[in-house]
N, C-alpha and C. Protein backbone atom coordinates (compact mmCIF):
# COMPACT_ATOMS: atom_id res chain seq x y z
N UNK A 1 -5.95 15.24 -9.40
CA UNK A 1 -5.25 14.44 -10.38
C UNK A 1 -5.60 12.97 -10.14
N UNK A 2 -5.79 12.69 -11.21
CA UNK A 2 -6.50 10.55 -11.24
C UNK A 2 -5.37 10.13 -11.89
N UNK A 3 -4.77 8.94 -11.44
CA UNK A 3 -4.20 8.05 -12.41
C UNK A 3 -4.77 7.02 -12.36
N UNK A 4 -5.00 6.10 -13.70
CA UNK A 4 -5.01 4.99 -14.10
C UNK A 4 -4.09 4.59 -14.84
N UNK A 5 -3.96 2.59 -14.05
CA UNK A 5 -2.85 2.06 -14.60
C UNK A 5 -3.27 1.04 -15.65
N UNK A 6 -2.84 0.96 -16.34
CA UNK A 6 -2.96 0.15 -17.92
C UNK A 6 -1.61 -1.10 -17.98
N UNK A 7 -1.90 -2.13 -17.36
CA UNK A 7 -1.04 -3.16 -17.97
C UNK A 7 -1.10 -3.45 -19.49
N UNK A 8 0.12 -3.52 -19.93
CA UNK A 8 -0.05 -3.43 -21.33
C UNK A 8 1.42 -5.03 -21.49
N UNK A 9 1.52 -5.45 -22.63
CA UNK A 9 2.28 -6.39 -23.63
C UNK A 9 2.49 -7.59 -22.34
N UNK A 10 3.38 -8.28 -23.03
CA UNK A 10 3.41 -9.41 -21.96
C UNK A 10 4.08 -9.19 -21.35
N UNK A 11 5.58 -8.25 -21.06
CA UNK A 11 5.94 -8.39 -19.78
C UNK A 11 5.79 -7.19 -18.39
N UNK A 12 4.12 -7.23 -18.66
CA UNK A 12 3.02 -6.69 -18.02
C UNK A 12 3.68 -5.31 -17.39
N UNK A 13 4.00 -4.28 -18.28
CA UNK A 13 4.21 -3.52 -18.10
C UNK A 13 3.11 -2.34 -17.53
N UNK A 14 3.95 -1.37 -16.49
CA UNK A 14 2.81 -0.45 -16.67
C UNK A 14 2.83 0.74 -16.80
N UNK A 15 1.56 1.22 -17.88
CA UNK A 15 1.62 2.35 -18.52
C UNK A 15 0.72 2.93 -17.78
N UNK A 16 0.62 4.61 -17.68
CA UNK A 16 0.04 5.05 -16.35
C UNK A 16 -0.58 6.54 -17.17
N UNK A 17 -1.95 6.68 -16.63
CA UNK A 17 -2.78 7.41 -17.45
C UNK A 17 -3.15 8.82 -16.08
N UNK A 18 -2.39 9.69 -16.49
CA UNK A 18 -2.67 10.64 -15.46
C UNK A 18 -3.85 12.09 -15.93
N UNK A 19 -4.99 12.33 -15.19
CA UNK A 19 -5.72 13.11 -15.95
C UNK A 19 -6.16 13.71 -14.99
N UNK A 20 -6.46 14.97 -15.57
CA UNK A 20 -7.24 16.44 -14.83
C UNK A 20 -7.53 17.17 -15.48
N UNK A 21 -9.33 17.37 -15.36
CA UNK A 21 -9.57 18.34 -16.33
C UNK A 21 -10.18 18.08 -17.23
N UNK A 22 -10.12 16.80 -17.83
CA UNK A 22 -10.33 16.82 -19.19
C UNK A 22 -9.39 16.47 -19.82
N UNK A 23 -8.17 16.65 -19.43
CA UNK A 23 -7.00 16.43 -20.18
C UNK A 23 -5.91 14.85 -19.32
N UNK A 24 -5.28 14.91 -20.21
CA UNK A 24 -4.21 13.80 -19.40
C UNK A 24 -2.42 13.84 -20.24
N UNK A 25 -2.01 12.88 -19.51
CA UNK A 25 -0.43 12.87 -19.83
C UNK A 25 -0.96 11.19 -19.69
N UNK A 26 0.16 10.40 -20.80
CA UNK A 26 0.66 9.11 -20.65
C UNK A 26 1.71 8.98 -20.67
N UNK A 27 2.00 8.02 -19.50
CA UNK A 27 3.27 7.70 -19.00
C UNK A 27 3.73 6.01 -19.65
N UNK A 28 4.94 5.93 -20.42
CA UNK A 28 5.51 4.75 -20.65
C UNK A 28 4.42 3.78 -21.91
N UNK A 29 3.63 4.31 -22.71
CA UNK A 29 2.46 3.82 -23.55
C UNK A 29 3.40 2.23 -24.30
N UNK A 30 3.67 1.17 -23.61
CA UNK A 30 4.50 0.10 -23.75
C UNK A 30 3.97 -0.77 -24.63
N UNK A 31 2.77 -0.76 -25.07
CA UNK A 31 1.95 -1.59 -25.78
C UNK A 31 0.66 -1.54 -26.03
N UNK A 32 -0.17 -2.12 -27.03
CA UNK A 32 -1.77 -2.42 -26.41
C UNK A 32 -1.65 -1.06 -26.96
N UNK A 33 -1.93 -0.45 -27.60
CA UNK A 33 -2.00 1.41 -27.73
C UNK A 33 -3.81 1.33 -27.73
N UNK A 34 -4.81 0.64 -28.12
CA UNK A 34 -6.24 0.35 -28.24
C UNK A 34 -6.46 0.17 -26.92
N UNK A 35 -5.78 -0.25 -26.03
CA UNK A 35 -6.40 -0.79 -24.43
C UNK A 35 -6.40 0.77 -23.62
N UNK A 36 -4.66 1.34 -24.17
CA UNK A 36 -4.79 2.68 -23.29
C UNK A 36 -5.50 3.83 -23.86
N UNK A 37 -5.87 3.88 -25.47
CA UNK A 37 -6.56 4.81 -25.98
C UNK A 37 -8.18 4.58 -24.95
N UNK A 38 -8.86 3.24 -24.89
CA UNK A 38 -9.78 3.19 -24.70
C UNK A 38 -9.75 3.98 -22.85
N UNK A 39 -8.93 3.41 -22.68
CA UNK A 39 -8.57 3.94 -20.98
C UNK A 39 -8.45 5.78 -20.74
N UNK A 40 -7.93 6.13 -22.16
CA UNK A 40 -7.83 7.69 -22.18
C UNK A 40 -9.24 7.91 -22.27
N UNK A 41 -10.24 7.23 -22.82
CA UNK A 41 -11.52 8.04 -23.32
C UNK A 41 -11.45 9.71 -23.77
N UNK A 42 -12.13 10.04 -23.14
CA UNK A 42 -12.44 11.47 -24.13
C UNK A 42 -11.56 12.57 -23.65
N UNK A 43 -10.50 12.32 -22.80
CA UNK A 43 -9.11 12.87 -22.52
C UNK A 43 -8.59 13.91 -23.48
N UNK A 44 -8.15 14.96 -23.66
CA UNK A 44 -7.22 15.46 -24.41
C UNK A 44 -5.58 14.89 -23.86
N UNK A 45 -5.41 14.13 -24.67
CA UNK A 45 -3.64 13.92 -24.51
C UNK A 45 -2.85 14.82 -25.00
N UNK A 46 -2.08 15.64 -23.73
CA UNK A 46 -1.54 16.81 -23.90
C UNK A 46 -0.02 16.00 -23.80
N UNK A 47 0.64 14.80 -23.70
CA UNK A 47 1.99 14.82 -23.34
C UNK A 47 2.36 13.17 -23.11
N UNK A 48 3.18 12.50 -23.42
CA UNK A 48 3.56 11.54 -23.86
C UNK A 48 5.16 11.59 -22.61
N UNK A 49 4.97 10.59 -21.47
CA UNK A 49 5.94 11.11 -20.61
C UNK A 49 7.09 9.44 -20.35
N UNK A 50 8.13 9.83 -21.32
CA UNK A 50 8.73 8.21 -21.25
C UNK A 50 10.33 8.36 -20.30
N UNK A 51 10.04 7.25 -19.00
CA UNK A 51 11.18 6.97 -18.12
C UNK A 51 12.39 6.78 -18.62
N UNK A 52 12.33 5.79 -19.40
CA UNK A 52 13.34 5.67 -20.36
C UNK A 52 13.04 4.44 -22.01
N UNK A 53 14.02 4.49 -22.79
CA UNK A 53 13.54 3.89 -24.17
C UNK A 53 13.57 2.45 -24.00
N UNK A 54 13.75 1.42 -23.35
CA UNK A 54 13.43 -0.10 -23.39
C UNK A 54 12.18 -0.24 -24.46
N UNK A 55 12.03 -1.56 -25.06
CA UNK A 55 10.64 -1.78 -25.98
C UNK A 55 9.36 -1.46 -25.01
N UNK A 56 9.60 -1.95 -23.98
CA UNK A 56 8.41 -2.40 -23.33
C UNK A 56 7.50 -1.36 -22.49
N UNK A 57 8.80 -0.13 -23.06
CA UNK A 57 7.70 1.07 -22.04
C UNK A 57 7.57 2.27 -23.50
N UNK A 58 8.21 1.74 -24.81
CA UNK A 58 7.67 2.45 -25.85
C UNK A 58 7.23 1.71 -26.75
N UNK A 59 6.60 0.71 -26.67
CA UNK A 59 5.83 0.16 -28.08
C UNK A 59 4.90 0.93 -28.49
N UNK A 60 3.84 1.34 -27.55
CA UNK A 60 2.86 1.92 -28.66
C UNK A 60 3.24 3.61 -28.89
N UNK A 61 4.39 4.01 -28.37
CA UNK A 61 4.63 5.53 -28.51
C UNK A 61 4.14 6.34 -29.85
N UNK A 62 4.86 5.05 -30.92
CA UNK A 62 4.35 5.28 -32.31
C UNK A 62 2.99 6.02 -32.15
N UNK A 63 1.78 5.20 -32.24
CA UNK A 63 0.74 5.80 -32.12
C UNK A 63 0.54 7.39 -32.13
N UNK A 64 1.15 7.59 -30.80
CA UNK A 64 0.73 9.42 -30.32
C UNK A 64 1.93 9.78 -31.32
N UNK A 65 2.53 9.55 -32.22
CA UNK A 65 3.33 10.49 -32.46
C UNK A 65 2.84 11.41 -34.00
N UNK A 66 2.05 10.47 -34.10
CA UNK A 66 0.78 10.86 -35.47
C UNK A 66 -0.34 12.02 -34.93
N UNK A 67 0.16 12.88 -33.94
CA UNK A 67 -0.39 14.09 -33.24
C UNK A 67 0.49 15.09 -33.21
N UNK A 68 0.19 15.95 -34.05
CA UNK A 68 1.35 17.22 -33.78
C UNK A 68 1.28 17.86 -32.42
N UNK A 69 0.29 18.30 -31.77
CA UNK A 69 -0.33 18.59 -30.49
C UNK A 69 0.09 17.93 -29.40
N UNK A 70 0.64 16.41 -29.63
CA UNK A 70 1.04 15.88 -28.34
C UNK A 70 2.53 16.25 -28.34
N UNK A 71 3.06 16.59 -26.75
CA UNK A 71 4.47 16.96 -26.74
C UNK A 71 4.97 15.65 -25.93
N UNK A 72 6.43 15.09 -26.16
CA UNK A 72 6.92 13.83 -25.90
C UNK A 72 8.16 14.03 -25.15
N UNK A 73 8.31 13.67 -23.88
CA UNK A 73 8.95 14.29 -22.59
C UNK A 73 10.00 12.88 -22.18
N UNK A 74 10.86 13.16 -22.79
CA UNK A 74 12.27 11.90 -22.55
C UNK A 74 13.33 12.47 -22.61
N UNK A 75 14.37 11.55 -21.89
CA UNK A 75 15.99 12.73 -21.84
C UNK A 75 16.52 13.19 -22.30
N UNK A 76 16.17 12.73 -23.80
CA UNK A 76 17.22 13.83 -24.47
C UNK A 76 16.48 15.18 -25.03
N UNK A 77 15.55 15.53 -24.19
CA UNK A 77 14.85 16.89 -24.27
C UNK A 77 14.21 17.38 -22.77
N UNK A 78 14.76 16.80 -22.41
CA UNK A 78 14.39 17.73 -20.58
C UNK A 78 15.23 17.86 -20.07
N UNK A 79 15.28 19.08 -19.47
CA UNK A 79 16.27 19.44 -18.06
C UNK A 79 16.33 18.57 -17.09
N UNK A 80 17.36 18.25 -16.03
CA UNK A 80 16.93 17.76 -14.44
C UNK A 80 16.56 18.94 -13.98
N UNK A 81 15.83 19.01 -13.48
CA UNK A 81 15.19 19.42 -11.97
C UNK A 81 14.43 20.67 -12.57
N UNK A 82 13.84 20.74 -13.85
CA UNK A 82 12.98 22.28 -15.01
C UNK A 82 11.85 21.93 -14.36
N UNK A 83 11.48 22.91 -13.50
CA UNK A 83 9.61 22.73 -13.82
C UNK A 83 9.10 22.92 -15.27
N UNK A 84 8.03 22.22 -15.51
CA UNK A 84 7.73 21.77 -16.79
C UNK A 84 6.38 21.94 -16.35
N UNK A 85 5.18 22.72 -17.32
CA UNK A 85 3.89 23.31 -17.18
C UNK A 85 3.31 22.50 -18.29
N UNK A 86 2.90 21.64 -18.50
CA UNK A 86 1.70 21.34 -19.86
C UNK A 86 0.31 21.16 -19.43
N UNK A 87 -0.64 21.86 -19.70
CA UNK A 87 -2.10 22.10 -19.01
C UNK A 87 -2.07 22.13 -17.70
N UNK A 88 -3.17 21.40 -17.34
CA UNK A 88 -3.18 21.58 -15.57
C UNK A 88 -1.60 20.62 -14.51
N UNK A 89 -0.83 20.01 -15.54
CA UNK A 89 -0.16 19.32 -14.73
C UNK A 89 1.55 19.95 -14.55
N UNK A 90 2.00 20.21 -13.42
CA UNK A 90 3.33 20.55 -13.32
C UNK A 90 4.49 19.33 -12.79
N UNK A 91 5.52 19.80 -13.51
CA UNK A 91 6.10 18.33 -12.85
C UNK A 91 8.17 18.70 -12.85
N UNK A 92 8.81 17.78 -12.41
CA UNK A 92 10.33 18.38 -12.92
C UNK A 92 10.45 16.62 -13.01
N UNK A 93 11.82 16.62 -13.86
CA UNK A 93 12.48 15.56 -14.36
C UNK A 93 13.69 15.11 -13.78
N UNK A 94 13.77 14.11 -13.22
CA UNK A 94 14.67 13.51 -12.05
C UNK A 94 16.26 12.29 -12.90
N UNK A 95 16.82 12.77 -13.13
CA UNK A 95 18.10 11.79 -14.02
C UNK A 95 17.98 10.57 -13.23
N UNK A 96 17.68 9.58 -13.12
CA UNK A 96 18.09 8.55 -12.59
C UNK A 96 18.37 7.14 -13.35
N UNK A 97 19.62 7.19 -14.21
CA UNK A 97 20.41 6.24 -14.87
C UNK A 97 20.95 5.12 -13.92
N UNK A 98 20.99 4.02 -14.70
CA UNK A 98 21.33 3.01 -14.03
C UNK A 98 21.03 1.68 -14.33
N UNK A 99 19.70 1.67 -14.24
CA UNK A 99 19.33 0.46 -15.02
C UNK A 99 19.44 0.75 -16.59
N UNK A 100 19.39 1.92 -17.36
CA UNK A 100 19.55 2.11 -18.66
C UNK A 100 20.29 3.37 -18.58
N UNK A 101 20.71 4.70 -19.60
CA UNK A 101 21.55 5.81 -19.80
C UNK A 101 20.72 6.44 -19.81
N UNK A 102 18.73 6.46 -20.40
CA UNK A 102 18.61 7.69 -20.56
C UNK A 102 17.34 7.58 -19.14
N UNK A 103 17.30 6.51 -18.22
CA UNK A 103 16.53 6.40 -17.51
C UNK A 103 16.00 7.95 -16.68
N UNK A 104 15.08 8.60 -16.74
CA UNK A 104 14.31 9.58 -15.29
C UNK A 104 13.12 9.13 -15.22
N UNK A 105 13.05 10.17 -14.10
CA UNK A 105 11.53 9.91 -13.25
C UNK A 105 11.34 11.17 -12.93
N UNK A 106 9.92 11.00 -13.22
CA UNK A 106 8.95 12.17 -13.51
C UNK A 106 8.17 12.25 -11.91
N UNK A 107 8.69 13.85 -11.48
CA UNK A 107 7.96 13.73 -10.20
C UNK A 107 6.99 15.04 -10.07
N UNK A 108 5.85 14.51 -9.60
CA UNK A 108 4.69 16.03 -9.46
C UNK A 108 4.88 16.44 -8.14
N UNK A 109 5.56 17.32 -7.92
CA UNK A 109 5.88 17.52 -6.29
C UNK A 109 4.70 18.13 -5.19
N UNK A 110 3.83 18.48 -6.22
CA UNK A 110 2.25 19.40 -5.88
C UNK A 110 1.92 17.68 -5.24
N UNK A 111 1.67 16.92 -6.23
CA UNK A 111 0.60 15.85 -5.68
C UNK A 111 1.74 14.35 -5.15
N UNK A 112 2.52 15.36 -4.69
CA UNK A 112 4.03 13.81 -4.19
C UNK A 112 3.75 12.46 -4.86
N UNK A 113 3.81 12.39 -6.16
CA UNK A 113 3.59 11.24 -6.98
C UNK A 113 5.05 11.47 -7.65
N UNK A 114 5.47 10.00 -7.87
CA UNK A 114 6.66 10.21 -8.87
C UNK A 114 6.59 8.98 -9.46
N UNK A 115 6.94 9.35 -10.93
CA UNK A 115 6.76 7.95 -11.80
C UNK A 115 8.21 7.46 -11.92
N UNK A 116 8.50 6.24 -11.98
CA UNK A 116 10.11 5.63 -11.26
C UNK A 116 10.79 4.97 -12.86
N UNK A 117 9.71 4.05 -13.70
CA UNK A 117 9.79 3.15 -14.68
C UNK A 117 10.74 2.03 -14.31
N UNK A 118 11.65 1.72 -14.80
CA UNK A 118 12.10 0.58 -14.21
C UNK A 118 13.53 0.78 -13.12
N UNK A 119 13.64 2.17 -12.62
CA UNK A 119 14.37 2.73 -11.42
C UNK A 119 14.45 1.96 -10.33
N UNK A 120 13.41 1.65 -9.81
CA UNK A 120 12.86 0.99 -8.45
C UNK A 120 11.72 0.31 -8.50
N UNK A 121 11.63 -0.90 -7.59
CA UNK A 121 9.90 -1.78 -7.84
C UNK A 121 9.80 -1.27 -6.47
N UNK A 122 8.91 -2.02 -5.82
CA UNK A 122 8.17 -2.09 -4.60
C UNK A 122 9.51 -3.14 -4.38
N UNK A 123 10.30 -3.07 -3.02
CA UNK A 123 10.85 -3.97 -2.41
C UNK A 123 12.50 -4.41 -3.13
N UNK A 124 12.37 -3.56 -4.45
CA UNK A 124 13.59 -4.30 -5.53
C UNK A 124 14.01 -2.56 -6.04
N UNK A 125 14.53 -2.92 -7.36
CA UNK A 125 15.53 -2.28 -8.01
C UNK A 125 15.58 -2.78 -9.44
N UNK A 126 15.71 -1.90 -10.58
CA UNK A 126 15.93 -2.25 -11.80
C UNK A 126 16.94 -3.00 -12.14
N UNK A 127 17.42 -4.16 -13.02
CA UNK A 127 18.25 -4.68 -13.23
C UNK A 127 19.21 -3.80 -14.05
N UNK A 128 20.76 -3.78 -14.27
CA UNK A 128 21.92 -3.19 -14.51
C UNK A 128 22.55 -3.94 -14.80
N UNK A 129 22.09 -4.85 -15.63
CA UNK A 129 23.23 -5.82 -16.17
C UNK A 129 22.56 -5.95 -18.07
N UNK A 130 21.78 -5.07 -18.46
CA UNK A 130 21.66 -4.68 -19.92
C UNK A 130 22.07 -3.70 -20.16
N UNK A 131 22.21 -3.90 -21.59
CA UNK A 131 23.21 -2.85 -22.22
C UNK A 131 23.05 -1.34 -21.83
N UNK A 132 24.06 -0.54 -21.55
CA UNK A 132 23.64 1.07 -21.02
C UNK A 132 22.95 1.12 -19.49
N UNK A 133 23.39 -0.49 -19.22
CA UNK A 133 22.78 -0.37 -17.27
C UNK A 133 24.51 0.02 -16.72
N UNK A 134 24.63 0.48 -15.23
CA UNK A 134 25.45 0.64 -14.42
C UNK A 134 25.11 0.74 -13.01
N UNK A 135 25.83 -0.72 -12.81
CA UNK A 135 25.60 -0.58 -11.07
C UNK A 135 26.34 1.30 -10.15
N UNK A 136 27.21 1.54 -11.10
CA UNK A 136 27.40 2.84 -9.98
C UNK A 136 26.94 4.22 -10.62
N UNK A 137 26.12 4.02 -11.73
CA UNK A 137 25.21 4.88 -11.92
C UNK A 137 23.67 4.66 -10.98
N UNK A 138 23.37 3.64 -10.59
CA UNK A 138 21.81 3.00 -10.40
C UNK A 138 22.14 3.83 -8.69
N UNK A 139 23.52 3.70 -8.10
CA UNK A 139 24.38 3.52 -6.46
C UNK A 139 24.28 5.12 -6.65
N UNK A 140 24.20 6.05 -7.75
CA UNK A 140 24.52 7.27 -7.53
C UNK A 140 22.49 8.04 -7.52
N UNK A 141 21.98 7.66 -8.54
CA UNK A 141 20.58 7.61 -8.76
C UNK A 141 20.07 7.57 -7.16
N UNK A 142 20.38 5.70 -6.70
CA UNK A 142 19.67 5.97 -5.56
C UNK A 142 20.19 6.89 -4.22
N UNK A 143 21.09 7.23 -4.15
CA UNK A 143 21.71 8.36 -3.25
C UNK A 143 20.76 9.52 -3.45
N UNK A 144 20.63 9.70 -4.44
CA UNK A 144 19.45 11.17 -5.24
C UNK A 144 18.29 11.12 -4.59
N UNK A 145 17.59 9.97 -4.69
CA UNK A 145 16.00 9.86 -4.28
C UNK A 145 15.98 9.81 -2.85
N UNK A 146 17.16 9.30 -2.48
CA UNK A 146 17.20 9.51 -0.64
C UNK A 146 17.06 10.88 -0.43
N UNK A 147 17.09 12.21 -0.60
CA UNK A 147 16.82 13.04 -0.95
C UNK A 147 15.39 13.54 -0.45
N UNK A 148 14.90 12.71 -1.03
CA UNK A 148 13.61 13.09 -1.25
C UNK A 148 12.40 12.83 -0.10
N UNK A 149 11.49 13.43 0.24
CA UNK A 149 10.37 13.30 1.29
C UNK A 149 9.77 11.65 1.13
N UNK A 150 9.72 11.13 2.34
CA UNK A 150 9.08 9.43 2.82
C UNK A 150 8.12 9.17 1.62
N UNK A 151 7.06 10.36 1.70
CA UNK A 151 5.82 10.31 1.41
C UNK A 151 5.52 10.55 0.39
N UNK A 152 6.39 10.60 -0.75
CA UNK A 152 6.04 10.42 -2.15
C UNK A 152 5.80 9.11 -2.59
N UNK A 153 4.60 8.85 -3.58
CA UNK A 153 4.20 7.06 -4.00
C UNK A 153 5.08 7.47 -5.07
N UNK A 154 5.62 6.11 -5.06
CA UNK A 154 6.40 5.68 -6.67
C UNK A 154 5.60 4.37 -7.20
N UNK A 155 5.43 5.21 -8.70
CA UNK A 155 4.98 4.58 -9.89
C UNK A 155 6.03 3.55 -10.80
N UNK A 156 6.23 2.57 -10.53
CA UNK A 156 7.11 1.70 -11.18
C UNK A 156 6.66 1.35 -12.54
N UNK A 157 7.49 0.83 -13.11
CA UNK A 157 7.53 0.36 -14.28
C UNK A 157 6.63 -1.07 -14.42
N UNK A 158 6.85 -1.78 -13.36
CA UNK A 158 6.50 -2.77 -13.35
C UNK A 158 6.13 -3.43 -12.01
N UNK A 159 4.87 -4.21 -11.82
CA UNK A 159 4.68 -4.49 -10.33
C UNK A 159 3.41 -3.40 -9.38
N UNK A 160 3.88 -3.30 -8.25
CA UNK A 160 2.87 -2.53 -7.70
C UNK A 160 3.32 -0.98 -7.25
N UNK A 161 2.68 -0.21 -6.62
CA UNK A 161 2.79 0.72 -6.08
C UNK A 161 3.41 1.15 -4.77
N UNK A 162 4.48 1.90 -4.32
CA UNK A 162 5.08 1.51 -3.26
C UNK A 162 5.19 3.42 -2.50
N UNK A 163 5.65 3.58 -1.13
CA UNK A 163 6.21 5.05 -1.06
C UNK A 163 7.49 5.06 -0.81
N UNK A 164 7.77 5.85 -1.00
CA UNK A 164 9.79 6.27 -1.03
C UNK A 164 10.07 5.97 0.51
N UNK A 165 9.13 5.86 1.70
CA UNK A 165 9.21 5.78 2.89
C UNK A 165 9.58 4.07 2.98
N UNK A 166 8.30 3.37 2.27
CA UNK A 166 8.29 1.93 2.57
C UNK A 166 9.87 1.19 2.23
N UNK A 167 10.61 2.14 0.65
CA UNK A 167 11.36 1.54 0.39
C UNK A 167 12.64 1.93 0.70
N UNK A 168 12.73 3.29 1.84
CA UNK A 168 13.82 3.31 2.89
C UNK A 168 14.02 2.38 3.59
N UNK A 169 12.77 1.91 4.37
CA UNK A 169 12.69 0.91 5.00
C UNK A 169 13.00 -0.14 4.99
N UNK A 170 12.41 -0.93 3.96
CA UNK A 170 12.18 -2.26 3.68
C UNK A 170 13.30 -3.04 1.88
N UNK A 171 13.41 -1.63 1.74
CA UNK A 171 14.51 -2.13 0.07
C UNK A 171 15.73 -2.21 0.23
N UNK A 172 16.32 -3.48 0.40
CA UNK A 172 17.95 -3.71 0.51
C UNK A 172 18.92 -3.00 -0.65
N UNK A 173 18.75 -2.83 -1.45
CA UNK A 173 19.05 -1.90 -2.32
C UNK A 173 19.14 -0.36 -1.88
N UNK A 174 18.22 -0.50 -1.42
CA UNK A 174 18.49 1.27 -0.69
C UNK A 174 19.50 1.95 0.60
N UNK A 175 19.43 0.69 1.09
CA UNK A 175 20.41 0.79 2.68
C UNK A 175 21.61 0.91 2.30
């Protein structure tokens, strides 16, 4: 499994191009839909995978939705914790509200990758002070991911790349 990351609109969001095969999933398509089409190249886009609805991680969603073939994976149509099969990629869907209501994160437990969106940065935490945020939803979320093995990388929304280990460690938010 390859990902590529696609900064997209100005508040340099990132949209995340996961592929195998031939095929791929896009994660959070926030803008720029021409920058990440070109980034898909000759990809079959099997799946459209959004953390949660803010503008900035669905602007160009529009786009793929002019595909009957692509399937579009957000909360109010996934289970927590369903394994979910679309081509070569398996994955389950993680509730983690807080910074918004319909916020999850998409985790491939095969390849310990989990996509976070604006859940967690490297070193920080999503803000909870916009509409449908809750500090003791975000306090219950992160209790959840403690949970989870060091050694999964999280894919943020925004910023860099971090592991669930670094940000036991090092994220005041998490302690």
């Amino acid at each position: 499994m390859k990902i590529k990351t696609v900064v997209t609109g100005y508040l340099d969001e990132n949209c995340y191009i996961i592929s195998q095969d031939g095929n791929c999933l896009v994660v959070d398509p926030g803008d720029e839909y021409n920058k990440i089409k070109d980034e898909v190249g000759e990809d079959k886009v099997l799946g459209v995978l959004i953390t949660h609805s803010h503008f900035d991680h669905i602007g160009a969603l529009r786009n793929f939705l002019t595909k009957r073939s692509i399937k579009i994976f957000k909360k109010s149509n996934v289970e927590e914790n369903k394994e979910y099969k679309i081509g070569p990629f398996i994955f389950k869907c993680l509730y983690t509200p807080g910074h918004s209501k319909d916020s999850i994160s998409f985790y491939f437990e095969n390849e310990k990758k989990m996509f976070v969106g604006d859940f967690i940065f490297k070193e920080s935490m999503g803000r909870t002070d916009f509409p449908g945020g809750s500090d003791t939803e975000m306090k219950e979320s992160i209790k959840k991911i403690l949970e989870y093995p060091d050694d999964i990388e999280l894919y943020p929304g925004h910023y860099e790349t971090t592991t669930l280990g670094n940000e036991k460690n090092n994220n005041p938010f998490l302690k």
